[in-house]
PDB file of N, CA and C in Angstrom:
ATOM      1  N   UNK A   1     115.542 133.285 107.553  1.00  0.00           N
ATOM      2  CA  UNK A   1     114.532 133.697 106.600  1.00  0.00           C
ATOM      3  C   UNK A   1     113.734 132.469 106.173  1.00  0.00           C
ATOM      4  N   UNK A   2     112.392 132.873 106.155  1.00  0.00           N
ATOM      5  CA  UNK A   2     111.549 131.490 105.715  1.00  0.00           C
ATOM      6  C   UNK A   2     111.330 131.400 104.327  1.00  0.00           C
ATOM      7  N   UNK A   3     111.363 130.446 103.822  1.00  0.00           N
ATOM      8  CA  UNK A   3     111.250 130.425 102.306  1.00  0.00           C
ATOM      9  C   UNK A   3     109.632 129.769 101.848  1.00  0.00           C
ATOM     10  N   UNK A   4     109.407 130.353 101.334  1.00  0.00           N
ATOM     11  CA  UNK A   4     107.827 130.798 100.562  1.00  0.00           C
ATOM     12  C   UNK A   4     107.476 129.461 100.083  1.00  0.00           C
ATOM     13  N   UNK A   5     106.381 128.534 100.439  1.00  0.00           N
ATOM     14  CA  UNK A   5     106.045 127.347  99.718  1.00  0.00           C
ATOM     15  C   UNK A   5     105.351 127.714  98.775  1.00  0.00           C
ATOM     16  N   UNK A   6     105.753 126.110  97.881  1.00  0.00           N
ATOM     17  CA  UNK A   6     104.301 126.932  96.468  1.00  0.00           C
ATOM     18  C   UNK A   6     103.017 125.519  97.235  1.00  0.00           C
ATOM     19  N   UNK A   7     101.883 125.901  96.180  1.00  0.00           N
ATOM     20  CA  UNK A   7     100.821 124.630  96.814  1.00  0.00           C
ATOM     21  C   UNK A   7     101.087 123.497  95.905  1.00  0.00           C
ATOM     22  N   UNK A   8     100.610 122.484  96.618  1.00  0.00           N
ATOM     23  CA  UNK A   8     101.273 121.442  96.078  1.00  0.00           C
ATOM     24  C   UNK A   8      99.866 121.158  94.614  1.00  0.00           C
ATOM     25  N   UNK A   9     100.411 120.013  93.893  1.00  0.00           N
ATOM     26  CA  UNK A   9      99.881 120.148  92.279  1.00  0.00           C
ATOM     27  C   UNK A   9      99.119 118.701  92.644  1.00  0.00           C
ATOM     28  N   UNK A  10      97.917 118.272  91.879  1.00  0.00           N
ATOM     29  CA  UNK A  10      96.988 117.338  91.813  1.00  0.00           C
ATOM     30  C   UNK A  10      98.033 116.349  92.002  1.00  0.00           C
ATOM     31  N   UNK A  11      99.806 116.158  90.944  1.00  0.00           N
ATOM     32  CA  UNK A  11     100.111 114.885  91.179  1.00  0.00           C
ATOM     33  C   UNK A  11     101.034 114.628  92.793  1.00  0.00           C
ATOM     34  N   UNK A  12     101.273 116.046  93.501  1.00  0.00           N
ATOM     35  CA  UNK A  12     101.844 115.678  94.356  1.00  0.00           C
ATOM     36  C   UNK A  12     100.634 115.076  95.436  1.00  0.00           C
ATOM     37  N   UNK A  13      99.732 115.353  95.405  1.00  0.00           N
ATOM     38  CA  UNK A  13      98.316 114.520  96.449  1.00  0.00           C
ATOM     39  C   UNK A  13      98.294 113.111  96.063  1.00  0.00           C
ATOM     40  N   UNK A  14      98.229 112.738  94.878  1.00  0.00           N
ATOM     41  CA  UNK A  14      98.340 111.417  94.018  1.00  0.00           C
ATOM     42  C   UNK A  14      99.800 110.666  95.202  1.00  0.00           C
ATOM     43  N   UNK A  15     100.704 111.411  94.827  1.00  0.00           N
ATOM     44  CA  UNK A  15     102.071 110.156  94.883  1.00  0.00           C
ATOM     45  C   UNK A  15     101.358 110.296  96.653  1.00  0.00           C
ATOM     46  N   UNK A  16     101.078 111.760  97.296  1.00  0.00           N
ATOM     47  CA  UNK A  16     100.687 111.196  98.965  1.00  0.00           C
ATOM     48  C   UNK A  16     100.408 110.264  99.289  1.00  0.00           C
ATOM     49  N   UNK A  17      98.937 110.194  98.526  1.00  0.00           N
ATOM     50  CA  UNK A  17      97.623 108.801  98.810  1.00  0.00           C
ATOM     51  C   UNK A  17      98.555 107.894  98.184  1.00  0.00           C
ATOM     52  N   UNK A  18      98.981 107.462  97.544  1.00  0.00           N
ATOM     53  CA  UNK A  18      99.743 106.569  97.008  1.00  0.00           C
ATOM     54  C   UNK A  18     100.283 105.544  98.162  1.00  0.00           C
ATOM     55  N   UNK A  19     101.477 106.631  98.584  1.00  0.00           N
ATOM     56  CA  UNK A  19     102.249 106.342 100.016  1.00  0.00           C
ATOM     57  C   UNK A  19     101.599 106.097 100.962  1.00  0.00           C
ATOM     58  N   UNK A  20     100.606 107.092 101.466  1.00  0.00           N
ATOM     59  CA  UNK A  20      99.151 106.433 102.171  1.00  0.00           C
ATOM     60  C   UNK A  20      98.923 104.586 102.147  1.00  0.00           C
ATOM     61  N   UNK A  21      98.621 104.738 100.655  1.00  0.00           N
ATOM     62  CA  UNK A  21      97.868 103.390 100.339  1.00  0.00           C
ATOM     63  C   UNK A  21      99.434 102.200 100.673  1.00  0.00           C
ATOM     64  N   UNK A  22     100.206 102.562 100.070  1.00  0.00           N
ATOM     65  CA  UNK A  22     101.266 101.264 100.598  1.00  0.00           C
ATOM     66  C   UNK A  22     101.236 100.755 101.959  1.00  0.00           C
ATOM     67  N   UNK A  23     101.386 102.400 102.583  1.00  0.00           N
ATOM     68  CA  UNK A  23     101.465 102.101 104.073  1.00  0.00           C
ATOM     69  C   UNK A  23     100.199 101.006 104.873  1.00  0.00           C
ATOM     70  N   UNK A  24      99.505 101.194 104.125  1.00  0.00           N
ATOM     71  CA  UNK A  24      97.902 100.581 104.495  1.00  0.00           C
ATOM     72  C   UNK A  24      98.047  99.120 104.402  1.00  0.00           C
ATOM     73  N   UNK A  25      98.994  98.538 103.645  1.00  0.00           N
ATOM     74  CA  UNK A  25      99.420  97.169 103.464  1.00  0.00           C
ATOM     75  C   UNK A  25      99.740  96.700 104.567  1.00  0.00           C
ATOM     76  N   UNK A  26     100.787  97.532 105.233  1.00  0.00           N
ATOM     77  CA  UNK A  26     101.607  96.767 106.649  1.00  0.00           C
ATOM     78  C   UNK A  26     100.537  96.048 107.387  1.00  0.00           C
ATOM     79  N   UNK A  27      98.951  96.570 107.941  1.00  0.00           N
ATOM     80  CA  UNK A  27      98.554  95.825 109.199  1.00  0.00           C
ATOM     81  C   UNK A  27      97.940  95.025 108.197  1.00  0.00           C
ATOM     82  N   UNK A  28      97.907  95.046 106.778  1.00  0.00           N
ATOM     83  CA  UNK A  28      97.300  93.388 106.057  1.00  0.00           C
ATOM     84  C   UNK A  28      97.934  92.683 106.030  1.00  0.00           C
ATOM     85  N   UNK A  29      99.388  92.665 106.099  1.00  0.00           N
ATOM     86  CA  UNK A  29     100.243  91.756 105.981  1.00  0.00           C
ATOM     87  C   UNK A  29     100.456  91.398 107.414  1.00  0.00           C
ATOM     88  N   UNK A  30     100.410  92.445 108.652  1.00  0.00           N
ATOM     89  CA  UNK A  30     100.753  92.221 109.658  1.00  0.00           C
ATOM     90  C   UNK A  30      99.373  90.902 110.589  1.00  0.00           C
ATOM     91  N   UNK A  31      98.423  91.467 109.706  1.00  0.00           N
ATOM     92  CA  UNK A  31      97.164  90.039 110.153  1.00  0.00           C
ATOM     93  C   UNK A  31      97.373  89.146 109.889  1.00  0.00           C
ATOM     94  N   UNK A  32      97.877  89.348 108.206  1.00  0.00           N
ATOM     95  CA  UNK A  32      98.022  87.507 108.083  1.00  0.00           C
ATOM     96  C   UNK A  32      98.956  86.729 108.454  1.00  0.00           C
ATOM     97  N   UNK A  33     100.145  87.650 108.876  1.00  0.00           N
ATOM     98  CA  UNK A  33     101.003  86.800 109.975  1.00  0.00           C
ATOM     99  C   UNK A  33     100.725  86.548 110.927  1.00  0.00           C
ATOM    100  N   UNK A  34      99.893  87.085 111.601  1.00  0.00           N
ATOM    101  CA  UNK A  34      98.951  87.152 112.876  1.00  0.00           C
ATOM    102  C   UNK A  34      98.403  85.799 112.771  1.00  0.00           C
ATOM    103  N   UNK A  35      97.414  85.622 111.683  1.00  0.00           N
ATOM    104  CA  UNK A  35      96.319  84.613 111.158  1.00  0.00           C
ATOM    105  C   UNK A  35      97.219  82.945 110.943  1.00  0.00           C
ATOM    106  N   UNK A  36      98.395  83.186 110.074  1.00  0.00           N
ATOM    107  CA  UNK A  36      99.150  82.111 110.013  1.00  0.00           C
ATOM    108  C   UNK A  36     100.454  81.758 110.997  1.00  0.00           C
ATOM    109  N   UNK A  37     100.602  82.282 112.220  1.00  0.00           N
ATOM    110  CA  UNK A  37     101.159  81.901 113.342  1.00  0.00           C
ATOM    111  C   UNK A  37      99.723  81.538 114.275  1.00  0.00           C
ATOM    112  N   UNK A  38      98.491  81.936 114.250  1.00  0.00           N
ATOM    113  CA  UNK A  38      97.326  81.062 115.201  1.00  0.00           C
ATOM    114  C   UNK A  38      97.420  79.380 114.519  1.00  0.00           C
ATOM    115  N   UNK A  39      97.168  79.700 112.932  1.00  0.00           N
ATOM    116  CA  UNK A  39      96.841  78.284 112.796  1.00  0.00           C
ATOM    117  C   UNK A  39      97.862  77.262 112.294  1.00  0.00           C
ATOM    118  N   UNK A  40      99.370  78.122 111.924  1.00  0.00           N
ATOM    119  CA  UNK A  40     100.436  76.963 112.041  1.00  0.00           C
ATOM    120  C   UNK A  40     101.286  76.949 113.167  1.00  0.00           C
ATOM    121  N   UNK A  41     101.513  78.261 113.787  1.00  0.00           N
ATOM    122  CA  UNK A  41     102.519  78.299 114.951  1.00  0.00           C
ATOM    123  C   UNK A  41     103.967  79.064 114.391  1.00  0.00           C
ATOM    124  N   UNK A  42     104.718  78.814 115.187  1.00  0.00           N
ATOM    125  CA  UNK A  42     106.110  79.296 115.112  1.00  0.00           C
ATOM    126  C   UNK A  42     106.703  78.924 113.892  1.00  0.00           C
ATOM    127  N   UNK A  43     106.689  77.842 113.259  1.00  0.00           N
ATOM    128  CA  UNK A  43     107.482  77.230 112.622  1.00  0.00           C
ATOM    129  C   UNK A  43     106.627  77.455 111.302  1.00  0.00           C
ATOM    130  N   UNK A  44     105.607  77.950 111.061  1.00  0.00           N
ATOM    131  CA  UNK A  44     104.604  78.104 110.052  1.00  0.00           C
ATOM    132  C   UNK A  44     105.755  78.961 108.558  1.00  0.00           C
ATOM    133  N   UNK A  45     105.801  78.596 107.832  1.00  0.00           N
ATOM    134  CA  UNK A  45     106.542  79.416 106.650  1.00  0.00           C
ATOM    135  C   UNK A  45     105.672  80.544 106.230  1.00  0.00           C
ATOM    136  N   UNK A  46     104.299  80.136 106.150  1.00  0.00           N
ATOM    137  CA  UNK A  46     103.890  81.659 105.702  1.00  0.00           C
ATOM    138  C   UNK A  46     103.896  83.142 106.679  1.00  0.00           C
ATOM    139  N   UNK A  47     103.892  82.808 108.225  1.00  0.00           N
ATOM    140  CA  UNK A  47     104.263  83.564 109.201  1.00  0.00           C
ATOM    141  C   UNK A  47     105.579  84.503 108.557  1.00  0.00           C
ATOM    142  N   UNK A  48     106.494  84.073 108.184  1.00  0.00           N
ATOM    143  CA  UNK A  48     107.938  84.468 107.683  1.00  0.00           C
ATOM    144  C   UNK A  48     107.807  85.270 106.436  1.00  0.00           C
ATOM    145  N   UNK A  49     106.593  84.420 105.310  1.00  0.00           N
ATOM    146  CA  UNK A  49     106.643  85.172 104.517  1.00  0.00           C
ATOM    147  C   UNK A  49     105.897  86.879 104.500  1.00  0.00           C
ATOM    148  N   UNK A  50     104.438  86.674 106.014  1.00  0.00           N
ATOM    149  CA  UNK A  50     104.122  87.874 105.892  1.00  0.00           C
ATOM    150  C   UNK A  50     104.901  88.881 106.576  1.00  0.00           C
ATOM    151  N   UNK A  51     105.762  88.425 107.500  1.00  0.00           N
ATOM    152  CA  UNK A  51     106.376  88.973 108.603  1.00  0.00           C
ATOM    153  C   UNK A  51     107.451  90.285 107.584  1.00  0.00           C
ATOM    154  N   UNK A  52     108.278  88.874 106.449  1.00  0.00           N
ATOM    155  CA  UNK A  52     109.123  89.790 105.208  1.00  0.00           C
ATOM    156  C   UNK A  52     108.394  90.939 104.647  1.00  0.00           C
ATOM    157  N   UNK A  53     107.384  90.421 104.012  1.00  0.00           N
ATOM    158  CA  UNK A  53     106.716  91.291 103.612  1.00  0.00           C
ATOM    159  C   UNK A  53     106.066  92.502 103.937  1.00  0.00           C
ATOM    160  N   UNK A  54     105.674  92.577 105.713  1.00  0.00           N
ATOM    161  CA  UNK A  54     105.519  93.770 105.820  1.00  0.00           C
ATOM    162  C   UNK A  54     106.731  94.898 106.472  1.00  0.00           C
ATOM    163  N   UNK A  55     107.878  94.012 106.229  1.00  0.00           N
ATOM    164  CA  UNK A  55     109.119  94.963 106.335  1.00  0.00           C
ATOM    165  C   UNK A  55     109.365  95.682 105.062  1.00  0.00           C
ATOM    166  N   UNK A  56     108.994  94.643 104.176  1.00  0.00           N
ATOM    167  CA  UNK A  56     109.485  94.892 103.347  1.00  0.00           C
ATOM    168  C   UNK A  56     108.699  96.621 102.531  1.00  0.00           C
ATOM    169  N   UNK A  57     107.354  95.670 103.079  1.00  0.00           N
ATOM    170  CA  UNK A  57     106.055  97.081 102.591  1.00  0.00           C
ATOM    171  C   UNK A  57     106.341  98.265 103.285  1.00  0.00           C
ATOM    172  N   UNK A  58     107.081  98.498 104.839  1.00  0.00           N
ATOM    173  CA  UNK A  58     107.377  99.441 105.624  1.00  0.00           C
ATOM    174  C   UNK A  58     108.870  99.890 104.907  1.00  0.00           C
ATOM    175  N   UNK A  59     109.944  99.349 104.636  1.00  0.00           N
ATOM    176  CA  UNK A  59     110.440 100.021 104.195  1.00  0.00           C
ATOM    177  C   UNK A  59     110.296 100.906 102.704  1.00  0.00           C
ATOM    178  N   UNK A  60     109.587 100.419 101.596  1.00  0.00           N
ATOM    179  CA  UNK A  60     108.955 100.543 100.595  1.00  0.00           C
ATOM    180  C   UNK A  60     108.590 102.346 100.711  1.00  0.00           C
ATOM    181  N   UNK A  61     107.936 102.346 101.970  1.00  0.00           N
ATOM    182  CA  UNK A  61     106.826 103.171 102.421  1.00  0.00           C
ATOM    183  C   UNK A  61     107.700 104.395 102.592  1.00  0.00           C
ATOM    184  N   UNK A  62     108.479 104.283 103.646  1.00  0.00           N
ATOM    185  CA  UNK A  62     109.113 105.247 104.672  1.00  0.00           C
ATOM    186  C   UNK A  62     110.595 105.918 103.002  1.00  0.00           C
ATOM    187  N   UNK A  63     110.814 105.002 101.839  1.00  0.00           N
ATOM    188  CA  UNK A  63     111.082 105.513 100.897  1.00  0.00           C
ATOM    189  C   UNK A  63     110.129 106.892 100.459  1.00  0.00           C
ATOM    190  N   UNK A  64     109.389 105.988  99.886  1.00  0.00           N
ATOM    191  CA  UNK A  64     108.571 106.933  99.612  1.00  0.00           C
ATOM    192  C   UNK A  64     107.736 108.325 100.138  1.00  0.00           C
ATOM    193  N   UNK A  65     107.248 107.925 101.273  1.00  0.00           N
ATOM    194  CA  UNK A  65     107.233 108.857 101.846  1.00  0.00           C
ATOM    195  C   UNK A  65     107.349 110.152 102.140  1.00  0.00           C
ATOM    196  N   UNK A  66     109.287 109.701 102.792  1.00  0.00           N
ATOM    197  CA  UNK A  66     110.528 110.952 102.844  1.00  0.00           C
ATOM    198  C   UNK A  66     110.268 111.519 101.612  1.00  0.00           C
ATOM    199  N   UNK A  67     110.218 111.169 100.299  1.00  0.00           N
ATOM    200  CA  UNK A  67     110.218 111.790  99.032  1.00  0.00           C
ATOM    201  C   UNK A  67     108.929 112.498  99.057  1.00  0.00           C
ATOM    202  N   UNK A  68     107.774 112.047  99.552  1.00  0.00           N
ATOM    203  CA  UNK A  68     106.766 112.957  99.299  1.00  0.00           C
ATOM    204  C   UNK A  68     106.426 114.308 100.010  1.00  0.00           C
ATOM    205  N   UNK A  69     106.707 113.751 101.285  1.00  0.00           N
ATOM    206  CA  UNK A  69     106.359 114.576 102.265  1.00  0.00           C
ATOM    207  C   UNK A  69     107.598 116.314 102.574  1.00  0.00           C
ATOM    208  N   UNK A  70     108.094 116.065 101.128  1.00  0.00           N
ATOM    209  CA  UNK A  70     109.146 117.409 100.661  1.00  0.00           C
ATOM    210  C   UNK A  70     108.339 118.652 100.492  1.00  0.00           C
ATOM    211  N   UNK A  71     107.496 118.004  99.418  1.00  0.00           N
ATOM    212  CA  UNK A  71     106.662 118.757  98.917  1.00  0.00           C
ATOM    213  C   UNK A  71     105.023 119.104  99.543  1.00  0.00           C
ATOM    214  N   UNK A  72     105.100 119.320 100.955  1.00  0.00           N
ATOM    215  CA  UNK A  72     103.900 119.791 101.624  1.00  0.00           C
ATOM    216  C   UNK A  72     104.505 119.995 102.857  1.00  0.00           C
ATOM    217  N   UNK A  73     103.777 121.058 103.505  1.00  0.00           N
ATOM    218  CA  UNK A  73     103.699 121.348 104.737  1.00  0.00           C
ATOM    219  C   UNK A  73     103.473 120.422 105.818  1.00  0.00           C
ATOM    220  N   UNK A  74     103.964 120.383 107.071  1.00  0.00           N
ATOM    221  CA  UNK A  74     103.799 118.990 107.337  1.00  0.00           C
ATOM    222  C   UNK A  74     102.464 118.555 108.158  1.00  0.00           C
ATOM    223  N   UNK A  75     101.955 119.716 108.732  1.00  0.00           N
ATOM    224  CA  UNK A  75     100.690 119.892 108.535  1.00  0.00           C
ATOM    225  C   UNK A  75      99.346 118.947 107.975  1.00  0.00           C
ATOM    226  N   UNK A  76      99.721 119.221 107.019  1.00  0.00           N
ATOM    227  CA  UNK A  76      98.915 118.793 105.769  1.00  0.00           C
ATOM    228  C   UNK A  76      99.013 117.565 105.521  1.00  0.00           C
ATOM    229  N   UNK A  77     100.409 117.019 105.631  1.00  0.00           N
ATOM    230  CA  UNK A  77     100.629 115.666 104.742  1.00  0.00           C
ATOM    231  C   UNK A  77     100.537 114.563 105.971  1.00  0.00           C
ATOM    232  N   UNK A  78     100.979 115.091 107.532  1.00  0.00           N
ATOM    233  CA  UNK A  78     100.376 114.429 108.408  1.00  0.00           C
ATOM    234  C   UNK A  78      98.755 114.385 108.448  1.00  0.00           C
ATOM    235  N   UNK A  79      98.420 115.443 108.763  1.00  0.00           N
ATOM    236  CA  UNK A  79      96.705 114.972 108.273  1.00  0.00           C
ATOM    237  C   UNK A  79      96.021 114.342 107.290  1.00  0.00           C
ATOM    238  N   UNK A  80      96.606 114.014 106.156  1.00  0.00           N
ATOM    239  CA  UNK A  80      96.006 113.330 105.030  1.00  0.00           C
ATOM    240  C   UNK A  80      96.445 111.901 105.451  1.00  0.00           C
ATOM    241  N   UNK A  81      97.501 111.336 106.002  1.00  0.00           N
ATOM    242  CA  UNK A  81      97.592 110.116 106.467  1.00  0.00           C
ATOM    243  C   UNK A  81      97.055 109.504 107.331  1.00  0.00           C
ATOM    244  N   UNK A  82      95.810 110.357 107.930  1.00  0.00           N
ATOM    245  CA  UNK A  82      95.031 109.763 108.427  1.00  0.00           C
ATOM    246  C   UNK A  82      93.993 109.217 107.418  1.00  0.00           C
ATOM    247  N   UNK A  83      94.121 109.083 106.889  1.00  0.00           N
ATOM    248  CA  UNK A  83      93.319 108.703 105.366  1.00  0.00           C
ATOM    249  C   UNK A  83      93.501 107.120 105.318  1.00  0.00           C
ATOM    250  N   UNK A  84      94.855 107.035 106.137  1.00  0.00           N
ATOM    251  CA  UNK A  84      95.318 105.260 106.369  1.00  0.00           C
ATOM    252  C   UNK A  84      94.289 104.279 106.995  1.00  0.00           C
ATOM    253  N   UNK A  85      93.502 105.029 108.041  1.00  0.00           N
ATOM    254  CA  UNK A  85      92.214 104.499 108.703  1.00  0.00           C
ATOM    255  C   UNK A  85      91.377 103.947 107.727  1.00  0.00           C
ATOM    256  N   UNK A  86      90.998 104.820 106.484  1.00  0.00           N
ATOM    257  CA  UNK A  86      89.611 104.767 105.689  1.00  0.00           C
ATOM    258  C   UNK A  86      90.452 103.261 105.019  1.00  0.00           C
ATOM    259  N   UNK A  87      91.853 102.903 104.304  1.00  0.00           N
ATOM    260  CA  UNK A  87      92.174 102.286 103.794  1.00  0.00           C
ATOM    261  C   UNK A  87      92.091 100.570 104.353  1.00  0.00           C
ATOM    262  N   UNK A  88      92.491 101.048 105.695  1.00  0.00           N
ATOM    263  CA  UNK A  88      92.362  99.790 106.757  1.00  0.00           C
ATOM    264  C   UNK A  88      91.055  98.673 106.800  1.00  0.00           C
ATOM    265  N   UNK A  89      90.211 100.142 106.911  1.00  0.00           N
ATOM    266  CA  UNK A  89      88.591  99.717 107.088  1.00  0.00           C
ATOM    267  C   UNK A  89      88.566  98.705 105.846  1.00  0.00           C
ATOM    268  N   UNK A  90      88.759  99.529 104.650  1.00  0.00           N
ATOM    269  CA  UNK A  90      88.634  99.066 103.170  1.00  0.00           C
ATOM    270  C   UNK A  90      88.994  97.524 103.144  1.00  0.00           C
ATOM    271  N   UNK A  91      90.287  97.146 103.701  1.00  0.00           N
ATOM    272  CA  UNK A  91      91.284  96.020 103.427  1.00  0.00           C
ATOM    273  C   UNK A  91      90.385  94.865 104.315  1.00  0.00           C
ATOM    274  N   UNK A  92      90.011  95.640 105.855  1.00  0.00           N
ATOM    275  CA  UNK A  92      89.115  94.732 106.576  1.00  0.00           C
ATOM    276  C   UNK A  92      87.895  93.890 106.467  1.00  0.00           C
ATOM    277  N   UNK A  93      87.110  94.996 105.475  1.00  0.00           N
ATOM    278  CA  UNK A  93      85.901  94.501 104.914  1.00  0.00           C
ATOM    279  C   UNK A  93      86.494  93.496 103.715  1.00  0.00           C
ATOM    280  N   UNK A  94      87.164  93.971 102.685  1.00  0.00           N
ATOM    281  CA  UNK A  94      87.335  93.307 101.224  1.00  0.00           C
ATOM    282  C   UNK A  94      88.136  92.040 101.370  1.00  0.00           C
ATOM    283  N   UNK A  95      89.437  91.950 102.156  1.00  0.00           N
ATOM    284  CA  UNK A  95      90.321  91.068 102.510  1.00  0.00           C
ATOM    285  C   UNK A  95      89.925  90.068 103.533  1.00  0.00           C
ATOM    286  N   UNK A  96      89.329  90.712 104.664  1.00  0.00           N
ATOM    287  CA  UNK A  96      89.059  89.742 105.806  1.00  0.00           C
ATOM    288  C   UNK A  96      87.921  89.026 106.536  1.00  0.00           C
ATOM    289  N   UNK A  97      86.812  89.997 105.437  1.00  0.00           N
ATOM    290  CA  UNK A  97      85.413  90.309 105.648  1.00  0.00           C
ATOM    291  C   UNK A  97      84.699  90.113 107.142  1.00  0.00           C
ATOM    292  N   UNK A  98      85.738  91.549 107.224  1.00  0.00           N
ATOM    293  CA  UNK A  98      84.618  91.953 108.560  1.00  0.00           C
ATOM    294  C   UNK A  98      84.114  92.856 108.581  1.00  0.00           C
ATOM    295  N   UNK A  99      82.838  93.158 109.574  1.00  0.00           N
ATOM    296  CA  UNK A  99      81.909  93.631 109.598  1.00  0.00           C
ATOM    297  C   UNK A  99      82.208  95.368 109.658  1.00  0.00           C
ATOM    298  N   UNK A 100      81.869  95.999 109.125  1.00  0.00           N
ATOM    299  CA  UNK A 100      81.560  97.475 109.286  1.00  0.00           C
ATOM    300  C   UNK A 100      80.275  98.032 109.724  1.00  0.00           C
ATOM    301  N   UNK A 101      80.942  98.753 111.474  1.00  0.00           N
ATOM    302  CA  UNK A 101      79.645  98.842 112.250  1.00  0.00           C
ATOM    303  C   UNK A 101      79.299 100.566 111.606  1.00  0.00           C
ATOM    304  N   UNK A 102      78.097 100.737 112.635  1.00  0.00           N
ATOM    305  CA  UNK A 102      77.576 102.344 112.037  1.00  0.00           C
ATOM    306  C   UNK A 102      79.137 103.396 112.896  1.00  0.00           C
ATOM    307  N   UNK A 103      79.196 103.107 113.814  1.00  0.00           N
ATOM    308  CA  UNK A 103      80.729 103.334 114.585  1.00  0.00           C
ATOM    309  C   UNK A 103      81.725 103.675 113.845  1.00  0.00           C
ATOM    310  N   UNK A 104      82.223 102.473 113.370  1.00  0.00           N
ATOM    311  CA  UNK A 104      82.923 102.912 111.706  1.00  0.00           C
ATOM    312  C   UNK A 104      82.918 103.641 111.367  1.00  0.00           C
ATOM    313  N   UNK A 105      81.769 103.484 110.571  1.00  0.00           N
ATOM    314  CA  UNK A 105      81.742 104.438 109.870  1.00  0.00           C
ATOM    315  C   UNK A 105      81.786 106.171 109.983  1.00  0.00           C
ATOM    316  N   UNK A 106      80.696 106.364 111.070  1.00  0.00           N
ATOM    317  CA  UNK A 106      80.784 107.405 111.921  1.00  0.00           C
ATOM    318  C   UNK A 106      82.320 108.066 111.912  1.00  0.00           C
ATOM    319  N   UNK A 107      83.206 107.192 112.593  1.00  0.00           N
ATOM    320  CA  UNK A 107      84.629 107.371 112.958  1.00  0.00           C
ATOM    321  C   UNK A 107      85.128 107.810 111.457  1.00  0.00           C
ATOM    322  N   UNK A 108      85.432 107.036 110.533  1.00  0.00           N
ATOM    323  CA  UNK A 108      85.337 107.507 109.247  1.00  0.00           C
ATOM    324  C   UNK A 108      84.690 108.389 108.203  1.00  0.00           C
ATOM    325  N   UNK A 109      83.805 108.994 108.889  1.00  0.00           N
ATOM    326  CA  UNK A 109      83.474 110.197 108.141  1.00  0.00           C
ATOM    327  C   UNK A 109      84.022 111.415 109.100  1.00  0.00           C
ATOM    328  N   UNK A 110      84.147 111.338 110.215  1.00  0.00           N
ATOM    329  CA  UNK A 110      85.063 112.740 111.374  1.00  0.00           C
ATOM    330  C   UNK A 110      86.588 112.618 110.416  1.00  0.00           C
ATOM    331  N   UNK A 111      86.950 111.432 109.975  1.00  0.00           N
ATOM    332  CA  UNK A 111      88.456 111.291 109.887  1.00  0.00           C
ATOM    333  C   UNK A 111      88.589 112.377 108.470  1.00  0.00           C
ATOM    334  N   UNK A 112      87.737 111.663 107.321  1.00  0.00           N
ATOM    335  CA  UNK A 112      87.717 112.700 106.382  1.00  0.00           C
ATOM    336  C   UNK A 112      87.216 113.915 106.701  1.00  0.00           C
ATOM    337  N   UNK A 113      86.122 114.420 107.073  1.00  0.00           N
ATOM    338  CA  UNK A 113      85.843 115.378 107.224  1.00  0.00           C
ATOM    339  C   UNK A 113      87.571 116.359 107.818  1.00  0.00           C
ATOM    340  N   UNK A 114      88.099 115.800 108.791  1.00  0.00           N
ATOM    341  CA  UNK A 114      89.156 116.717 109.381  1.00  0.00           C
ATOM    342  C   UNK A 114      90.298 116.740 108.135  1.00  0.00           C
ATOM    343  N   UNK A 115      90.220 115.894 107.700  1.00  0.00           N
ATOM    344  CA  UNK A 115      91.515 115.611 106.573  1.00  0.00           C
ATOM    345  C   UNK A 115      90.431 116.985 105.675  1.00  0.00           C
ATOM    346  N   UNK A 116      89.496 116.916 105.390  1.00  0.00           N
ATOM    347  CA  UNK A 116      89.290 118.280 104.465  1.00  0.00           C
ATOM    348  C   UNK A 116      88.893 119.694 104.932  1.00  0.00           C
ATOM    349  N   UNK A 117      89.062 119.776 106.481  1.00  0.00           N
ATOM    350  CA  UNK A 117      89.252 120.711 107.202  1.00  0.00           C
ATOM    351  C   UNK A 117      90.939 121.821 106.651  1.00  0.00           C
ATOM    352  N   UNK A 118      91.533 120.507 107.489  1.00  0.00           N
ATOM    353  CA  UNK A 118      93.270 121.167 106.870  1.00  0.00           C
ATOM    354  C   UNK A 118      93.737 121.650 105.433  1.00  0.00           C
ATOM    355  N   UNK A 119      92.754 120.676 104.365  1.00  0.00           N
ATOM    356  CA  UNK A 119      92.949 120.833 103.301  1.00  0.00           C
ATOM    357  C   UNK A 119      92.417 122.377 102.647  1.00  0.00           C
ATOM    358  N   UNK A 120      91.621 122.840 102.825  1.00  0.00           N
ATOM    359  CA  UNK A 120      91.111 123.904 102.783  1.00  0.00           C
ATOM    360  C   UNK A 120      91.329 125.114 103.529  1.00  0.00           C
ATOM    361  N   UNK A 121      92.597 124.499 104.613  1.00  0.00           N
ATOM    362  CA  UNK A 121      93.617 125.872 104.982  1.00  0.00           C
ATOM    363  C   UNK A 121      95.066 125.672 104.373  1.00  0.00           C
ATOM    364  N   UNK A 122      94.902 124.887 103.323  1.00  0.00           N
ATOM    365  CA  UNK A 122      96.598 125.021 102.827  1.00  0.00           C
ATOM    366  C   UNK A 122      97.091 126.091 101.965  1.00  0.00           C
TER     367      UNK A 122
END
C-alpha cells in the first residue's frame, strides 16, 4: 500500500536550497585546492586545508541532505538540485571572477526554467 504524501511547506524548500547551497561549496573549495597545489605543489599546506574542507563540506552535505530529502518526492528534490549549477556560476563570478558568457547564462535559465517545470507538477 502506498502511503499518501503531504506537499512539502515553504520551510521544507528553505532547508532544500540550503543543502543545495552547502553542496555548492565543494567545487569552491575543490578549486582552491586545485589553485594552491598549481602554485605551491604537493607539499603546499593550504592544498590540505582545502582538500579537508571540502570533505568536510561533503560530508556536512550528504547529512543534511538524507534529512531533507524525507520530506519530498524524489522527483522533485532531485530536480531542484540542479539549482547547484546557478550556485556554481554565482561562486565563479563572485569568488574567482570569471567571466559569464551569454551561454551561461542561456544554460541557466533552461536549468531553472525545468526546476519550475517539476515544481508545478508536485
Amino acid at each position: 500500500m502506498q502511503e499518501k504524501t503531504k506537499k512539502a511547506s515553504v520551510k521544507d524548500y528553505l532547508l532544500l536550497h540550503i543543502s543545495i547551497l552547502i553542496f555548492s561549496f565543494t567545487s569552491v573549495f575543490t578549486k582552491m585546492a586545485s589553485n594552491a597545489y598549481n602554485k605551491g605543489g604537493i607539499w603546499d599546506i593550504r592544498l590540505y586545508l582545502f582538500l579537508f574542507l571540502m570533505l568536510f563540506n561533503c560530508f556536512l552535505y550528504a547529512l543534511v541532505w538524507q534529512k531533507t530529502i524525507q520530506r519530498f518526492e524524489l522527483s522533485v528534490a532531485y530536480a531542484n538540485k540542479s539549482v547547484y549549477l546557478i550556485w556554481t556560476q554565482i561562486w565563479a563570478v563572485l569568488i574567482f571572477k570569471e567571466v559569464l558568457t551569454v551561454k551561461n547564462l542561456i544554460g541557466l535559465v533552461i536549468v531553472f526554467a525545468g526546476v519550475l517545470v517539476v515544481q508545478k507538477y508536485e
